[in-house]
Protein backbone atom coordinates (compact mmCIF):
# COMPACT_ATOMS: atom_id res chain seq x y z
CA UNK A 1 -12.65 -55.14 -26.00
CA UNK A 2 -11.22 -56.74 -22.96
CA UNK A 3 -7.68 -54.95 -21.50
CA UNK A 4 -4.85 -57.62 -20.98
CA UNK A 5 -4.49 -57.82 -16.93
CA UNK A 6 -0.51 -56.53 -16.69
CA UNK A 7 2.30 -58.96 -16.70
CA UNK A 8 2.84 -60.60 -12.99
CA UNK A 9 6.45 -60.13 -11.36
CA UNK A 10 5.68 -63.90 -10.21
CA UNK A 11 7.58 -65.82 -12.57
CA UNK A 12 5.06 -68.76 -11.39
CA UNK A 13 1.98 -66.32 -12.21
CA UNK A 14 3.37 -65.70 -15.46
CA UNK A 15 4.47 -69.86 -16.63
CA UNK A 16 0.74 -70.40 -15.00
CA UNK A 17 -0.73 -68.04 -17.52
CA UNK A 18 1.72 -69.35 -20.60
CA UNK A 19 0.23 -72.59 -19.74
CA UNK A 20 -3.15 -71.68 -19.60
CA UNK A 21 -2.49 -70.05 -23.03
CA UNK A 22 -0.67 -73.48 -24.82
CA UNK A 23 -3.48 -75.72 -23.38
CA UNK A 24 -5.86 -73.34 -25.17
CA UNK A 25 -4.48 -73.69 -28.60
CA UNK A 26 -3.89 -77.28 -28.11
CA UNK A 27 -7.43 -77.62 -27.68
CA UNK A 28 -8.62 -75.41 -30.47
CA UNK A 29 -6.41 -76.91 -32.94
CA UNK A 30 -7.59 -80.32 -31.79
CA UNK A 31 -11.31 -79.07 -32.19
CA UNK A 32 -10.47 -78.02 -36.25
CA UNK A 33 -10.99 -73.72 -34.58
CA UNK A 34 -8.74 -72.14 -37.24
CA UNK A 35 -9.41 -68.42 -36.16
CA UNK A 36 -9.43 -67.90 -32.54
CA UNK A 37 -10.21 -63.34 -31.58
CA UNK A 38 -7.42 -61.75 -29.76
CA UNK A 39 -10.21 -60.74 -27.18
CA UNK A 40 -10.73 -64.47 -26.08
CA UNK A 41 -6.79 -65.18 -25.87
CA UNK A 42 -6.74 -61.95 -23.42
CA UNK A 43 -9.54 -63.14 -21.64
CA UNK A 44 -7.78 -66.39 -20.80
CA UNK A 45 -4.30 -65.34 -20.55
CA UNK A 46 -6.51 -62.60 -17.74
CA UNK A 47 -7.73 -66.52 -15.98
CA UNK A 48 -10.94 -64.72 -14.78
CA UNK A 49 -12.79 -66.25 -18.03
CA UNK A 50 -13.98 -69.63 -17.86
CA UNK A 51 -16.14 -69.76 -20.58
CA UNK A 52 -13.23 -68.09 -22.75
CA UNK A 53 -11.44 -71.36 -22.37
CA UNK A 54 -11.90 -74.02 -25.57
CA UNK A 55 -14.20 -77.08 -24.37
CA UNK A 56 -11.94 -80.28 -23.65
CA UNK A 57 -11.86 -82.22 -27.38
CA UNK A 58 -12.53 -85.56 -25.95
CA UNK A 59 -15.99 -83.97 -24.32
CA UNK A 60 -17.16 -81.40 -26.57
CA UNK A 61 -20.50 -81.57 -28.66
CA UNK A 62 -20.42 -81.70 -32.06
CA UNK A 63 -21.37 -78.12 -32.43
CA UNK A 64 -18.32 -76.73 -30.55
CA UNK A 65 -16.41 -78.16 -33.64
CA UNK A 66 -15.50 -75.98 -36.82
CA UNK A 67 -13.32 -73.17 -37.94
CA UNK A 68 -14.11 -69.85 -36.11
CA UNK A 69 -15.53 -69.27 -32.26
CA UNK A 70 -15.62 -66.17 -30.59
């Protein structure tokens, strides 16, 4: 399981990573994901992760859509 990176004392760092965070359940809501694993919100809430992050809904295949993703 992935460890959550601690909270910055940036208050920029830390709206940065709530952003990164809303953007990702905007875009699994938009893709029909209806369970997303706590290790893939640490991993982008961390912002090491690219591959953690949803695919953009207006570019993703077909097979990125459906109801659970890891």
């Amino acid at each position: 399981m992935t460890t959550l990176k601690p909270k910055s004392t940036d208050e920029d760092e830390r709206i940065e990573d709530g952003l990164r965070l809303l953007e990702a359940v905007h875009r699994c809501r938009a893709l029909g994901w209806r369970t997303v694993t706590v290790d893939r919100l640490v991993r982008i809430a961390n912002g090491h992760d690219d591959k953690a992050m949803p695919p953009d809904p207006a570019t993703a295949p077909k097979s990125k859509r459906g109801t659970h993703h890891r």
